[in-house]
C-alpha atoms as a PDB file:
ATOM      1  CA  UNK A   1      73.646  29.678  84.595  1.00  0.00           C
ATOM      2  CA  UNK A   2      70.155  27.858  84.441  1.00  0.00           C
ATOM      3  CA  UNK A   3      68.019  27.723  81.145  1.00  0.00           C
ATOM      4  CA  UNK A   4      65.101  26.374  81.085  1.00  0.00           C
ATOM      5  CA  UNK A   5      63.896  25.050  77.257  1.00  0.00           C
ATOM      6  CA  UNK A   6      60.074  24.873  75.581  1.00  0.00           C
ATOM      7  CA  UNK A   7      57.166  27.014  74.931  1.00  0.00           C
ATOM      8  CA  UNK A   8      55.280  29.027  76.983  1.00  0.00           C
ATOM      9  CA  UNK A   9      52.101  27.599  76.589  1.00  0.00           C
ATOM     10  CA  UNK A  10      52.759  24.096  77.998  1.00  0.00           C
ATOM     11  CA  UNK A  11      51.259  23.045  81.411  1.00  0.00           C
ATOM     12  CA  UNK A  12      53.729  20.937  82.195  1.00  0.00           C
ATOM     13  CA  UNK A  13      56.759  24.575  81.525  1.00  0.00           C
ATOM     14  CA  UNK A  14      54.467  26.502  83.250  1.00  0.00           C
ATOM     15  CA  UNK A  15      54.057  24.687  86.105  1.00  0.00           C
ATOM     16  CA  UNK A  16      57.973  24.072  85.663  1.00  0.00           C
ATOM     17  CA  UNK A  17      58.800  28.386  85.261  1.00  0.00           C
ATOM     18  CA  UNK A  18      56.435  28.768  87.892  1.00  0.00           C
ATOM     19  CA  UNK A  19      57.823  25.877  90.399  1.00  0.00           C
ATOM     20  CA  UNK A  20      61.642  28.214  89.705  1.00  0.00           C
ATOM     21  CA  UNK A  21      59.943  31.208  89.794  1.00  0.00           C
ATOM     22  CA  UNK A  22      58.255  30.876  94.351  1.00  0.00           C
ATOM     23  CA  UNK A  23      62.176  28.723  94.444  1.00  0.00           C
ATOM     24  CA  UNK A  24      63.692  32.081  93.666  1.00  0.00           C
ATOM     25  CA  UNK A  25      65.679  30.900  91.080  1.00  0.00           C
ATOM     26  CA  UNK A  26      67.400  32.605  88.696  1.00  0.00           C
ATOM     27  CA  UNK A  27      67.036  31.146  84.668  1.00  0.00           C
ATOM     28  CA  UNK A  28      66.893  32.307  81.189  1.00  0.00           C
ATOM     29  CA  UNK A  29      63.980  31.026  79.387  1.00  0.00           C
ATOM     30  CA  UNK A  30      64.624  29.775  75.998  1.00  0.00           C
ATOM     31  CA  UNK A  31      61.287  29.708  73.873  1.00  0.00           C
ATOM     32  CA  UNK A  32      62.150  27.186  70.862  1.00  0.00           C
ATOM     33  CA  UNK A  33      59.575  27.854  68.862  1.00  0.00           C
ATOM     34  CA  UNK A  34      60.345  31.311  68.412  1.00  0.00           C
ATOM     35  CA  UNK A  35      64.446  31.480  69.262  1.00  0.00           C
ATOM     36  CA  UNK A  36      64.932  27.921  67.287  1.00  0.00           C
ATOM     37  CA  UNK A  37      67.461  25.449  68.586  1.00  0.00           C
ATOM     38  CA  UNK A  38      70.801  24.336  67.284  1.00  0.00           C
ATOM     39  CA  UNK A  39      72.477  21.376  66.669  1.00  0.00           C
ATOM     40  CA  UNK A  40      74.837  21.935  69.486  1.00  0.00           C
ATOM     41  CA  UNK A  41      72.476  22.388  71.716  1.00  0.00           C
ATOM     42  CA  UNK A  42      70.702  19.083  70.958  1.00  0.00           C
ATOM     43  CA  UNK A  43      74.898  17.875  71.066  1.00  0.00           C
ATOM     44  CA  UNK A  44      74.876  19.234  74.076  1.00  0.00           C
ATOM     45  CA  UNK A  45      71.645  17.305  75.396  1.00  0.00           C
ATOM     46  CA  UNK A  46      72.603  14.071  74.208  1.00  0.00           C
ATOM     47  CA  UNK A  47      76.266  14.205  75.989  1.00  0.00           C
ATOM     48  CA  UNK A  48      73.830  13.420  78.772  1.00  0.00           C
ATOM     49  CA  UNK A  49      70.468  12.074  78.029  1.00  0.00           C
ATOM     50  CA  UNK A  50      69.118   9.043  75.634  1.00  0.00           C
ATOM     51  CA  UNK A  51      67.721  10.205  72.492  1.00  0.00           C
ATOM     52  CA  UNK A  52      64.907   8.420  73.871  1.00  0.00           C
ATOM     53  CA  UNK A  53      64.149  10.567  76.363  1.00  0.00           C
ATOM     54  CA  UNK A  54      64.324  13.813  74.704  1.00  0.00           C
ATOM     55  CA  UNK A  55      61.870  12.411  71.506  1.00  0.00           C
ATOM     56  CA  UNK A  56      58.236  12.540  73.199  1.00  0.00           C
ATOM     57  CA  UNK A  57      56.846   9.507  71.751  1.00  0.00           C
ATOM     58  CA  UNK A  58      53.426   9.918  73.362  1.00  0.00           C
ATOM     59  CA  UNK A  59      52.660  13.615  72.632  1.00  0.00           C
ATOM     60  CA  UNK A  60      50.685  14.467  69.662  1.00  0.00           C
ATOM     61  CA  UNK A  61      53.591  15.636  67.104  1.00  0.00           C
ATOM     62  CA  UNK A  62      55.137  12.453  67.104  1.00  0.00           C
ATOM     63  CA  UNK A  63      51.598  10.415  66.589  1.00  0.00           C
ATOM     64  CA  UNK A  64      50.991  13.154  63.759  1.00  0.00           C
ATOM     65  CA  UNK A  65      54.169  11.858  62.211  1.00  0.00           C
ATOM     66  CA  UNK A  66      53.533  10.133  58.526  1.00  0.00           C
ATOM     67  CA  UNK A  67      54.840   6.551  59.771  1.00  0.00           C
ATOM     68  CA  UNK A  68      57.847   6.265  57.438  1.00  0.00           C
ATOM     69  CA  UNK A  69      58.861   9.346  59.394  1.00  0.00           C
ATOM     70  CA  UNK A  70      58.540   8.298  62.739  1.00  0.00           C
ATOM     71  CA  UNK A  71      60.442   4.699  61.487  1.00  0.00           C
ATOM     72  CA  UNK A  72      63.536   6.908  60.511  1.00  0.00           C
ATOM     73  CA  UNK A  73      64.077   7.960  63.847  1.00  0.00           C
ATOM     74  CA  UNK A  74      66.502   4.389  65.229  1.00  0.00           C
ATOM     75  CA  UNK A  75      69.358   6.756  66.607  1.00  0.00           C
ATOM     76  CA  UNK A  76      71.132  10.211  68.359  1.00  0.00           C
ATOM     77  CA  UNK A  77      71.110  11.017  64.512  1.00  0.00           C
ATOM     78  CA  UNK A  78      67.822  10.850  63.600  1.00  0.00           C
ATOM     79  CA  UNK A  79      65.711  11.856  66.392  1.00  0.00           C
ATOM     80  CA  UNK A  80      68.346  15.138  66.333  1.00  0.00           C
ATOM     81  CA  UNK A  81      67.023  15.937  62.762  1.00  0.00           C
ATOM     82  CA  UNK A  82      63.734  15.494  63.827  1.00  0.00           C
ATOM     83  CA  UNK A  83      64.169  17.855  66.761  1.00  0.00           C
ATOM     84  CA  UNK A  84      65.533  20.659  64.664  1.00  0.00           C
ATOM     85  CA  UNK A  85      62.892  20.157  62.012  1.00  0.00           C
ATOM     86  CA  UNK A  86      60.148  20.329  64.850  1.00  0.00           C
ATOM     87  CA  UNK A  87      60.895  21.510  67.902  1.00  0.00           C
ATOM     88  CA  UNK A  88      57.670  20.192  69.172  1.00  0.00           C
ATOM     89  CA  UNK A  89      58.596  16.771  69.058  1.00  0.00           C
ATOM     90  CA  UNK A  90      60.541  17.611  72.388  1.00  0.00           C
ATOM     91  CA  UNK A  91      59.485  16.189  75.167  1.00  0.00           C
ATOM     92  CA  UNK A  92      59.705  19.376  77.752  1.00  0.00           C
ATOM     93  CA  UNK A  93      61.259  20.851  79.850  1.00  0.00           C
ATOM     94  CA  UNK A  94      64.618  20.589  79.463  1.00  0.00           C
ATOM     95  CA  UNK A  95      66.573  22.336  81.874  1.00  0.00           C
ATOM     96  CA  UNK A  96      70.365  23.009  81.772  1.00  0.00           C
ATOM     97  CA  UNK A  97      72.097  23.714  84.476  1.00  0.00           C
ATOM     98  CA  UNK A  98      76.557  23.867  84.216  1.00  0.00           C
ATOM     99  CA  UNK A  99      76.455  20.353  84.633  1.00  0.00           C
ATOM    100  CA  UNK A 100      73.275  18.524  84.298  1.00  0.00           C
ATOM    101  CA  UNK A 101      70.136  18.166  81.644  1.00  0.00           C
ATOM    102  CA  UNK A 102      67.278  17.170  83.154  1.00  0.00           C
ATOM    103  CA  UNK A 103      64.070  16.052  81.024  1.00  0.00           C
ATOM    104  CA  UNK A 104      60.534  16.832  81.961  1.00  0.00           C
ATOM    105  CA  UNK A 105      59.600  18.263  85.344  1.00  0.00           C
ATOM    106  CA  UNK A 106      59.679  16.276  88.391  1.00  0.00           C
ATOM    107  CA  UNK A 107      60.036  19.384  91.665  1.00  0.00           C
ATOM    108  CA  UNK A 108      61.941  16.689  93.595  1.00  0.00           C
ATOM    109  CA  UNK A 109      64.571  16.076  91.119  1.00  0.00           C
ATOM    110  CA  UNK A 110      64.467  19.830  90.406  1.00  0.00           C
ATOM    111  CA  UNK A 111      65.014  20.475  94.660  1.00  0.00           C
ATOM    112  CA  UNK A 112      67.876  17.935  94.228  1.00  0.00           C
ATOM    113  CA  UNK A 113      70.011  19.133  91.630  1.00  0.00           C
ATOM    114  CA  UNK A 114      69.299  22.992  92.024  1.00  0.00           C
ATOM    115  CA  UNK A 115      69.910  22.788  95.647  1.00  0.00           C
ATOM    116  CA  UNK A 116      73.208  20.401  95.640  1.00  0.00           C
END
């Protein structure tokens, strides 16, 4: 089972969806902004990625932050309120596979783990 996590109208999912899509493989696309996310699945994330990784401190949301609420994000805790109280903040895609979270979209890394 493959899901692959953000909103449909980022370049960097679509080129993602459509990278899976000519690969001919199978996934369930899970829009956050209009399914939500859940603390376990954000758990889940963090089992194998930094905190760091999944909190997209470039993008726009975060800069849009009020400061003292960007400075309250130091940990897994934080940044996991953050990313249930805006999605957005996520730095996508994030694609789950039975045994791996992968961050962004890089097709190599994709290739590697989808085809192993």
């Amino acid at each position: 089972m493959i899901t692959l996590y953000g909103i449909p109208n980022c370049d960097t999912v679509k080129k993602a969806r459509a990278w899976l899509d000519t690969q001919g493989v199978a996934y369930t696309f899970h829009d956050f902004k209009k399914a939500g996310l859940d603390q376990a699945t954000v758990a889940t994330w963090l089992k194998q990625v930094p905190w760091e990784m999944l909190v997209n401190k470039k993008g726009t949301t975060w800069r849009g932050l009020p400061d003292d609420r960007r400075a309250a994000v130091v940990d897994a805790a934080g940044a996991t309120q953050l990313m249930l109280e805006n999605t957005s903040v996520i730095k996508r895609p994030v694609l789950c596979t039975n045994n791996q979270v992968l961050v962004g979209f890089d097709p190599a890394l994709f290739e590697k783990i989808l085809r192993a």
